[in-house]
Protein backbone atom coordinates (compact mmCIF):
# COMPACT_ATOMS: atom_id res chain seq x y z
CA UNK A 1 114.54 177.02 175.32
CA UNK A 2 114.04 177.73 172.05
CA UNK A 3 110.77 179.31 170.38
CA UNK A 4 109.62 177.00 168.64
CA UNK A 5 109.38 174.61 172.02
CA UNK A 6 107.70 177.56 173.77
CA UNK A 7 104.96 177.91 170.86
CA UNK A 8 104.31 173.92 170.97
CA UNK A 9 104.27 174.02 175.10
CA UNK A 10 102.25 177.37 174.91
CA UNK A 11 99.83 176.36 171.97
CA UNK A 12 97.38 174.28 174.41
CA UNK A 13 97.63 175.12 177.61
CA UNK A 14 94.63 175.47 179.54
CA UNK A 15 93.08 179.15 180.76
CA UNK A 16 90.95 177.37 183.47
CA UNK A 17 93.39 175.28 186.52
CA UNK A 18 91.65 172.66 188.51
CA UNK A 19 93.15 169.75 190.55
CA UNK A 20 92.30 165.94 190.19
CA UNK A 21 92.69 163.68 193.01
CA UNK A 22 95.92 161.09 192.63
CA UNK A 23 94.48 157.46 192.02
CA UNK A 24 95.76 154.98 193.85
CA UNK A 25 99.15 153.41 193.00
CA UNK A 26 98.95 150.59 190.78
CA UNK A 27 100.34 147.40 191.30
CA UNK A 28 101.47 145.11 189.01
CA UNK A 29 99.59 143.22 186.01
CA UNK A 30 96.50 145.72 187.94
CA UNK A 31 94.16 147.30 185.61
CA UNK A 32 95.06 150.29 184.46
CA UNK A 33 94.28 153.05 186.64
CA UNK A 34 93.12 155.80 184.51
CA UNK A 35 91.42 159.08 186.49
CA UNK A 36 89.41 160.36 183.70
CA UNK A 37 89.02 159.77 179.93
CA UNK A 38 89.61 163.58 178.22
CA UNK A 39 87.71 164.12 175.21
CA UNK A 40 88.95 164.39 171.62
CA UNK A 41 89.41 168.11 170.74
CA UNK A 42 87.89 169.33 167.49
CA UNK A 43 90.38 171.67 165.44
CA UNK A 44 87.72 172.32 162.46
CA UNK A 45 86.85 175.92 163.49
CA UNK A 46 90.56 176.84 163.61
CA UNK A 47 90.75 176.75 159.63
CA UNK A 48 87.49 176.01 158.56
CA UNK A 49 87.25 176.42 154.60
CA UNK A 50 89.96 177.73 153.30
CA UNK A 51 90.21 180.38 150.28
CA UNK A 52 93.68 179.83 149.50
CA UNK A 53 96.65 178.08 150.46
CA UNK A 54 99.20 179.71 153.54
CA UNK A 55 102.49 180.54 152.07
CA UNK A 56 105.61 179.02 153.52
CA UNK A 57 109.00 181.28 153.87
CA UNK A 58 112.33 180.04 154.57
CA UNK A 59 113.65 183.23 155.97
CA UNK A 60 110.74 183.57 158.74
CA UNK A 61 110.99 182.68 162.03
CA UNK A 62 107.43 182.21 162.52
CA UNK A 63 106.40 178.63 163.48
CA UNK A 64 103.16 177.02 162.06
CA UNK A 65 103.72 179.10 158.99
CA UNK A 66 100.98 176.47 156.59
CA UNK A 67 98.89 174.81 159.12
CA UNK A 68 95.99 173.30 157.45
CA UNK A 69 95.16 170.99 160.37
CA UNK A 70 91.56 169.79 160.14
CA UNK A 71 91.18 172.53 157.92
CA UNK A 72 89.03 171.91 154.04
CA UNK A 73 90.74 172.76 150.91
CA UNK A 74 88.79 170.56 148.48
CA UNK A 75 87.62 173.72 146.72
CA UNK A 76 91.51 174.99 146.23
CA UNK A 77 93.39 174.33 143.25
CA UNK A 78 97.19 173.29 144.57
CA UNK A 79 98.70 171.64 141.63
CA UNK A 80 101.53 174.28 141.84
CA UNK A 81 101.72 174.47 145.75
CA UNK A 82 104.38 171.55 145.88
CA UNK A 83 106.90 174.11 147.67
CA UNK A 84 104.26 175.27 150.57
CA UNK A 85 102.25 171.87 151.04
CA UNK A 86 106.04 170.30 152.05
CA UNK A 87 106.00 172.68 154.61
CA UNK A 88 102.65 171.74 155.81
CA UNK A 89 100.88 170.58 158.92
CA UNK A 90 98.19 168.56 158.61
CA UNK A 91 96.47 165.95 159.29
CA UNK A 92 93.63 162.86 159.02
CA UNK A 93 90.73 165.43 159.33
CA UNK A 94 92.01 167.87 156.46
CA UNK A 95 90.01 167.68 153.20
CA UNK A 96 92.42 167.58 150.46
CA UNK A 97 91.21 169.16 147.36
CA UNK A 98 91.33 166.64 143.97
CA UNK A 99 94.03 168.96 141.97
CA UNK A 100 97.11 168.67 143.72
CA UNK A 101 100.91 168.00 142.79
CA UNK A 102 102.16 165.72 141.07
CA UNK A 103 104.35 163.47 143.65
CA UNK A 104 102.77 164.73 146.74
CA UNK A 105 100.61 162.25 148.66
CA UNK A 106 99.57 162.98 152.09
CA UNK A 107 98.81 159.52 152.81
CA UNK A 108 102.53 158.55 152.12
CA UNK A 109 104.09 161.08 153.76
CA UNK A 110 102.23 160.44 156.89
CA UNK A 111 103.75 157.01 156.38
CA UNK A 112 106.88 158.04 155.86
CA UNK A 113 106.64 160.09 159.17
CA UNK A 114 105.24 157.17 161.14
CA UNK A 115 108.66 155.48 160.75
CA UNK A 116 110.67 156.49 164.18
CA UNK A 117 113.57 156.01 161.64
CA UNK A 118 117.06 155.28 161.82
CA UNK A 119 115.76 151.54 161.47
CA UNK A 120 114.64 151.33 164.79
CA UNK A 121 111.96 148.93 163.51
CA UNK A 122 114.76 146.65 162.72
CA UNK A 123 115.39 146.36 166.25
CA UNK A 124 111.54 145.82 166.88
CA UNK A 125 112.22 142.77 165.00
CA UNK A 126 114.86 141.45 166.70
CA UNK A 127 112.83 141.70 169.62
CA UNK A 128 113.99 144.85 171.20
CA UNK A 129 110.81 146.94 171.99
CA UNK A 130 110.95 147.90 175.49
CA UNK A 131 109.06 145.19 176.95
CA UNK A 132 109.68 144.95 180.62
CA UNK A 133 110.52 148.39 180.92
CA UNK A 134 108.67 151.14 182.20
CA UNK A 135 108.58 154.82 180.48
CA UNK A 136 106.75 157.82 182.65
CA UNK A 137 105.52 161.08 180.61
CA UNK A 138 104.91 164.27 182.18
CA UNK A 139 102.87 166.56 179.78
CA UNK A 140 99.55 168.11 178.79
CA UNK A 141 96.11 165.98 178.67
CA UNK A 142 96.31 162.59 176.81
CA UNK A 143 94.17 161.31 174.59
CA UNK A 144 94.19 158.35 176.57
CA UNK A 145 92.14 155.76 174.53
CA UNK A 146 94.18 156.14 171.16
CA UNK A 147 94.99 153.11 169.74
CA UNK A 148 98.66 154.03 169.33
CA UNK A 149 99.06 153.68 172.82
CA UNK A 150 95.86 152.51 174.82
CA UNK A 151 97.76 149.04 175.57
CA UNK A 152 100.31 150.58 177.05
CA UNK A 153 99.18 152.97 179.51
CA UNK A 154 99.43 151.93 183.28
CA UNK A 155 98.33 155.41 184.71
CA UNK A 156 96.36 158.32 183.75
CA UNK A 157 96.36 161.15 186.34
CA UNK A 158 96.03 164.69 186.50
CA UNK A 159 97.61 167.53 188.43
CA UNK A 160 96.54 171.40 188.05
CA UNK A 161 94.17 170.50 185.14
CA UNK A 162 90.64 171.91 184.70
CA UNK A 163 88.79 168.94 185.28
CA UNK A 164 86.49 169.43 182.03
CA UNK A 165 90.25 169.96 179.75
CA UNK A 166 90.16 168.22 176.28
CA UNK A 167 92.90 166.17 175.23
CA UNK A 168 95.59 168.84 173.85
CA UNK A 169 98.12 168.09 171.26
CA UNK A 170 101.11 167.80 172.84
CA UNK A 171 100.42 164.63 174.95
CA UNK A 172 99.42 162.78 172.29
CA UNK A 173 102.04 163.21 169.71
CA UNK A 174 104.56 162.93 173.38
CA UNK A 175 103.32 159.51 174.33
CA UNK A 176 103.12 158.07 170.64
CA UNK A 177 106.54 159.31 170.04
CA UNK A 178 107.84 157.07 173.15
CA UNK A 179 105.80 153.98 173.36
CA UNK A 180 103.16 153.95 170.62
CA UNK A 181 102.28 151.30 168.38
CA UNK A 182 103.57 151.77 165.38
CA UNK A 183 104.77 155.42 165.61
CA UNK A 184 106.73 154.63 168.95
CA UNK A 185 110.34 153.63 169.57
CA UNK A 186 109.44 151.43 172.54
CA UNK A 187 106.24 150.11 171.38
CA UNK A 188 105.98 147.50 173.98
CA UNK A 189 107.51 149.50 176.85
CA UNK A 190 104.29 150.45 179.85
CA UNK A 191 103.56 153.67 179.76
CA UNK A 192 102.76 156.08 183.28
CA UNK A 193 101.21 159.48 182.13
CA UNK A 194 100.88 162.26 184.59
CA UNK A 195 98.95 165.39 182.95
CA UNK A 196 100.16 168.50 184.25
CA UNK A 197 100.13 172.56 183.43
CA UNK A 198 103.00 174.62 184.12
CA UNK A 199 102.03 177.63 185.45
CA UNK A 200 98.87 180.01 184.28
CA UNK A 201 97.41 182.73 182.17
CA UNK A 202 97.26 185.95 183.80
CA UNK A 203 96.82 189.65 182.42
CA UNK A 204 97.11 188.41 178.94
CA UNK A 205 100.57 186.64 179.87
CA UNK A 206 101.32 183.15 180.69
CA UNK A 207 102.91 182.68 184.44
CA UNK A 208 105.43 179.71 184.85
CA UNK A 209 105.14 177.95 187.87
CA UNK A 210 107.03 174.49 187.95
CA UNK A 211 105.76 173.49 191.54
CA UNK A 212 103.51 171.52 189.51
CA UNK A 213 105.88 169.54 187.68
CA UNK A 214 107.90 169.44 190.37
CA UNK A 215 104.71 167.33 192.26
CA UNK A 216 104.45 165.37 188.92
CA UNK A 217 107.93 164.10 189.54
CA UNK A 218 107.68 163.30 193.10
CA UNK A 219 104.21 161.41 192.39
CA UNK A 220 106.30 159.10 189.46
CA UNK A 221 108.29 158.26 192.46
CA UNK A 222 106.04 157.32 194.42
CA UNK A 223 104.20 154.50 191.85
CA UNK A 224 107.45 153.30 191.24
CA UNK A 225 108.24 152.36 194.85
CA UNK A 226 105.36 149.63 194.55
CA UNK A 227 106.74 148.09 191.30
CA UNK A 228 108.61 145.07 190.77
CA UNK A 229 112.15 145.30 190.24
CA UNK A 230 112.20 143.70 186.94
CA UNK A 231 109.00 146.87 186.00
CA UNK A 232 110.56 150.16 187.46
CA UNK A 233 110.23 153.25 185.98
CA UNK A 234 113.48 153.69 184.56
CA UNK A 235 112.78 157.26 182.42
CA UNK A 236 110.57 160.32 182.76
CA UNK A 237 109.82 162.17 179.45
CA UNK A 238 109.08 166.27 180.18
CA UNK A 239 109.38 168.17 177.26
CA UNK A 240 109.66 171.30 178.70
CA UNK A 241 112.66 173.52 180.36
CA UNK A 242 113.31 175.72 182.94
CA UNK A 243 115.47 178.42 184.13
CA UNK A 244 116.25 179.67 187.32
CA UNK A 245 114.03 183.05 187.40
CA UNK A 246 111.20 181.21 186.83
CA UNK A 247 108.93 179.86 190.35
CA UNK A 248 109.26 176.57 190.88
CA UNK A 249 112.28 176.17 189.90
CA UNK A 250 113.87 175.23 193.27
CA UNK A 251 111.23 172.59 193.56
CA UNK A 252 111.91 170.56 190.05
CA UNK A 253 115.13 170.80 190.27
CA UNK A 254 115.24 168.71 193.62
CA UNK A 255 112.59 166.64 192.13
CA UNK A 256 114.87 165.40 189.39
CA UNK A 257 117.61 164.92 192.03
CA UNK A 258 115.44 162.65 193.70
CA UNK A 259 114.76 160.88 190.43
CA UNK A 260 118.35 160.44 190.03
CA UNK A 261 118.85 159.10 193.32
CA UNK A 262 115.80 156.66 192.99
CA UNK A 263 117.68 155.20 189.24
CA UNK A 264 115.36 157.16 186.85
CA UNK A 265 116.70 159.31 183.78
CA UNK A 266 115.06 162.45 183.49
CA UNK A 267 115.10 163.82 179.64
CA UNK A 268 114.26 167.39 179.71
CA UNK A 269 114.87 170.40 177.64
CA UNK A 270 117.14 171.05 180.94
CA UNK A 271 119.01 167.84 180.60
CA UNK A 272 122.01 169.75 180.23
CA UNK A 273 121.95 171.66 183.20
CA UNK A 274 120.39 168.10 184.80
CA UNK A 275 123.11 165.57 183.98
CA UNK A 276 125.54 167.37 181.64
CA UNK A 277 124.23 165.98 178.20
CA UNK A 278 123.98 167.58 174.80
CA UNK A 279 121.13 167.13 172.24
CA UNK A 280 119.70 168.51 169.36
CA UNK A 281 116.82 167.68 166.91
CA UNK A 282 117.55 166.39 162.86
CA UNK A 283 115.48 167.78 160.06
CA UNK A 284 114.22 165.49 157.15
CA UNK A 285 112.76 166.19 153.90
CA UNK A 286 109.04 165.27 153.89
CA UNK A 287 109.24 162.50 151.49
CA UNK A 288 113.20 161.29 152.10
CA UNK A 289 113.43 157.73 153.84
CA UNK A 290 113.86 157.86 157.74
CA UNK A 291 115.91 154.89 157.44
CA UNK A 292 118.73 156.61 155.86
CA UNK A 293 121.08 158.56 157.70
CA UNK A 294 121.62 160.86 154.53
CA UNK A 295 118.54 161.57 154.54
CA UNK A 296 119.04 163.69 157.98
CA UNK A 297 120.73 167.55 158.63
CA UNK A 298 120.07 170.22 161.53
CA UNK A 299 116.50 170.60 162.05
CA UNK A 300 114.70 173.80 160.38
CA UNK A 301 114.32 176.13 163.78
CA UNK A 302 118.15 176.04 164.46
CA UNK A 303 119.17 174.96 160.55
CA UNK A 304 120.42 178.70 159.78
CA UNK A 305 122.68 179.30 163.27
CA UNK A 306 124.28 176.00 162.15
CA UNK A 307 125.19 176.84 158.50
CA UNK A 308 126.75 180.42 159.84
CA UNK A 309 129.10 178.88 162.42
CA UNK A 310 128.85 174.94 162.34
CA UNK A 311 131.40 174.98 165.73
CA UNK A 312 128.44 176.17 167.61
CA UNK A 313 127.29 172.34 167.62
CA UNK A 314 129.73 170.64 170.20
CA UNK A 315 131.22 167.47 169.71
CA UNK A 316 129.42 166.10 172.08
CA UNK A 317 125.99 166.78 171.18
CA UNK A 318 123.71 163.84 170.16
CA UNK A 319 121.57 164.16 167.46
CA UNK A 320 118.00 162.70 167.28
CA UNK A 321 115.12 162.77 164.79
CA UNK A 322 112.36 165.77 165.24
CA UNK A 323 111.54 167.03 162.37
CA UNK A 324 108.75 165.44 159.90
CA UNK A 325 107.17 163.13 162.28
CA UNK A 326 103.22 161.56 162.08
CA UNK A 327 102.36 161.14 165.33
CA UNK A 328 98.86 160.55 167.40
CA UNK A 329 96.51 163.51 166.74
CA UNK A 330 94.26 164.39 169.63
CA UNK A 331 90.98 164.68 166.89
CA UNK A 332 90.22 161.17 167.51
CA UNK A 333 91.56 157.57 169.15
CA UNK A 334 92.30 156.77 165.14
CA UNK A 335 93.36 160.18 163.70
CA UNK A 336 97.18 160.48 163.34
CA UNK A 337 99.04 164.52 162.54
CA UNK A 338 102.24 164.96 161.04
CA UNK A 339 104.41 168.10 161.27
CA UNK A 340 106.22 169.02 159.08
CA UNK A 341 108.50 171.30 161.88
CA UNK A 342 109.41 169.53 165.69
CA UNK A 343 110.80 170.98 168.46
CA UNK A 344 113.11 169.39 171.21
CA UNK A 345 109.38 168.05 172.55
CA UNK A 346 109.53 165.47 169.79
CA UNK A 347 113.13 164.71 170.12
CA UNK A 348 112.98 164.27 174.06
CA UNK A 349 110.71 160.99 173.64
CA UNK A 350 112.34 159.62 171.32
CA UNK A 351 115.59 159.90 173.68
CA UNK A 352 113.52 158.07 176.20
CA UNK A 353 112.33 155.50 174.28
CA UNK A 354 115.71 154.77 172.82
CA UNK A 355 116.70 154.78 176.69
CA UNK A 356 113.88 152.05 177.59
CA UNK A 357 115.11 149.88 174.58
CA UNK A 358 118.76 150.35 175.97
CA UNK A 359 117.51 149.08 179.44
CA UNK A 360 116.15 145.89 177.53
CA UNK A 361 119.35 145.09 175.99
CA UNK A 362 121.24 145.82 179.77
CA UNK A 363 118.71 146.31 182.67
CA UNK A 364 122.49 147.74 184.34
CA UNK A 365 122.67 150.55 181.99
CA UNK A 366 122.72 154.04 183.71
CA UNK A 367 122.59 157.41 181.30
CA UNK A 368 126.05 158.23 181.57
CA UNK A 369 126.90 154.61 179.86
CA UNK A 370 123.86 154.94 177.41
CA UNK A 371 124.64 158.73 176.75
CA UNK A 372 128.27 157.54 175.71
CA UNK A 373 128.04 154.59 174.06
CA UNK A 374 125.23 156.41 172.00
CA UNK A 375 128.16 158.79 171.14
CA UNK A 376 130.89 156.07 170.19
CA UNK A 377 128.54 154.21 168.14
CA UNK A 378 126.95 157.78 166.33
CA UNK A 379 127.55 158.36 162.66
CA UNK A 380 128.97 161.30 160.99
CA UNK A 381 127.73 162.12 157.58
CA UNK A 382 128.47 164.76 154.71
CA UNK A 383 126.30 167.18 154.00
CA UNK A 384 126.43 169.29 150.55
CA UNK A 385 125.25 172.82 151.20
CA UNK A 386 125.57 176.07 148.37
CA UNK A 387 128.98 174.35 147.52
CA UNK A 388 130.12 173.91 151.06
CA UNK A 389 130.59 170.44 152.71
CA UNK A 390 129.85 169.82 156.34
CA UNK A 391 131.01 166.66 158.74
CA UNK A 392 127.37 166.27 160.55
CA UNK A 393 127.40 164.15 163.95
CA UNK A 394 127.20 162.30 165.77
CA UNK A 395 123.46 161.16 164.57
CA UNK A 396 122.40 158.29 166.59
CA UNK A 397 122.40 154.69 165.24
CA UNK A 398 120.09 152.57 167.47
CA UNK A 399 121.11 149.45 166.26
CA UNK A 400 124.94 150.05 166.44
CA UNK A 401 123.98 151.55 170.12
CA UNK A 402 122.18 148.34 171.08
CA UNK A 403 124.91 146.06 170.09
CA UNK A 404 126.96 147.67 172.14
CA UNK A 405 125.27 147.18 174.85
CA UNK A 406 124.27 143.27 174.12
CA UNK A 407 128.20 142.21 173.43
């Protein structure tokens, strides 16, 4: 797993562990059943005012380098920050300042990273958004009444939560990725949200313990037993990983076995060791077009490794967007983030909302077929590096993918 992943997953997890009781199972075209309704975390007193401007450098490793999330700079002068403020993360609570580049608009690059890219939204138009299909997301509390994705939610429940836990940022930006409105790649697929914590704080350390998740899984399997044929559950979302040293690790891993079994994908930062499949996460330039493949190259926590030795990416790897992305912040049900920097969590919903649109187009597809024909029908592109060219693939081409699967 690599750090940056570990720093998102570890960012907002909980101190204080609780357990919420399991809602009933809900049937179909039921109300939602949602267990409780966390509230919108503030992120003002992380920042506050600020006095200057957090540098950004390319040779660090250190993630969250210029976070100015809900912070105030309208007292800063940035007109020559260009550099560092495309590097940022922010989002709809920061207070921009009036002197700022020239060319850099937070407004349209929060557009920009709205855009799942890759002109999914072309497929939207042609009708394929996941409707009929049912995506499950196993994560950190949800902001569950954010307009990106209140339609679409089925099931809100919580397992090892304190029962008082805000909404954290990972769910939100998770769920929006998958199914949300206008940020989502399935935006009409139903959406089943467990909230979970994997493991717990202890002596100053954090404890993994995926018995939880493991108990996530197993509950997923159980709603889908009492839906429809034509509404099952057909992917699970966990943007997480786990290795064998860590507790629970027997448990999960027969809890995606039994997912298997039962027809469900499982994406996971494990999905390797799960079903034998290769990903990785694309960078993007701030203000570059999502739409164009160009536009793409390896994303900025594993960019460096790549231009060393670009044989360490295997043929067989698909690529996905990560980087850049606006997603729904968990400030408010109509606040939206972008980061500038992803990690495999943003990349593993966008797998399984690419996999709900799949099982539109053919409800027989299984993730072998959709991992390969996502393969065949992946572009290559050029990349122009200090001199050097480099062949870059295979980048996924949703529409190419889905035609596939329609002929």
């Amino acid at each position: 797993m690599n750090k940056l992943l570990k720093g998102l997953a570890l960012l907002s997890i909980l101190l204080l562990v609780g357990c919420t009781k399991a809602q009933p199972v809900v049937e179909t075209e039921a109300k939602p059943s949602i267990s409780r309704y966390p509230s919108a975390i503030f992120f003002g007193d992380l920042h506050g005012k600020l006095d200057a401007l957090p540098k950004y450098d390319p040779n660090s490793s250190e993630n969250w380098q210029v976070d100015i999330r809900s912070a105030d700079l309208s007292s800063l002068d940035l007109q020559d920050s260009l550099y560092d403020l495309l590097h940022a993360d922010f989002d709809s609570v920061t207070r921009w300042p009036d002197k700022l580049p020239q060319g850099f608009d937070p407004a349209q690059i929060m557009e920009l990273g709205k855009d799942p890219g890759l002109n999914i939204r072309e497929l939207h138009k042609q009708g394929i958004t996941g409707k009929g299909v049912s995506i499950a997301i196993i994560d950190q509390p949800l902001l569950v009444d954010h307009k990106e994705y209140v339609d679409r939610i089925q099931l809100y429940e919580e397992i090892n939560i304190r029962r008082n836990a805000e909404a954290q940022m990972h769910g939100p930006a998770v769920a929006s990725i998958a199914v949300g409105e206008t940020v989502g790649v399935a935006p009409e697929a139903k959406l089943y949200y467990i909230a979970q914590m994997n493991g717990a704080y202890k002596d100053g350390s954090f404890d993994w313990d995926f018995t939880s998740l493991a108990k996530s899984i197993d509950r997923i399997l159980e709603v889908n037993k009492s839906l429809p044929k034509d509404k099952k559950i057909r992917v699970i979302s966990i943007s997480v990983g786990w290795s064998p040293e860590q507790k629970g690790y027997k448990e999960v891993t027969e809890a995606v076995e039994n997912a298997k079994k039962a027809g469900i994908f499982v994406v996971s930062s494990s999905l390797q060791e799960t079903h034998g499949l290769r990903f990785q996460g694309l960078g993007r330039d701030s203000l570059s077009n999502p739409n164009d493949f160009n536009a793409y190259k390896p994303g900025e926590f594993w960019a460096k490794r790549y231009y060393d030795d670009p044989s360490r990416l295997a043929q067989d790897t698909l690529l996905v967007p990560m980087d850049s992305r606006c997603t729904a912040s968990p400030t408010g049900k109509e606040d939206y983030v972008f980061y500038s920097s992803g990690g495999w969590s943003w990349s593993i919903p966008y797998i399984a909302g690419l996999y709900a649109l799949s099982c539109q187009a053919d409800p027989s597809i299984t993730p072998d077929v959709f991992w390969q024909k996502a393969l065949d029908t992946g572009k290559t592109i050029d990349i122009l590096k200090d001199g050097k060219t480099y062949k870059f693939g295979k980048i996924v081409d949703p529409v190419e993918l889905i035609k596939s699967l329609e002929k």
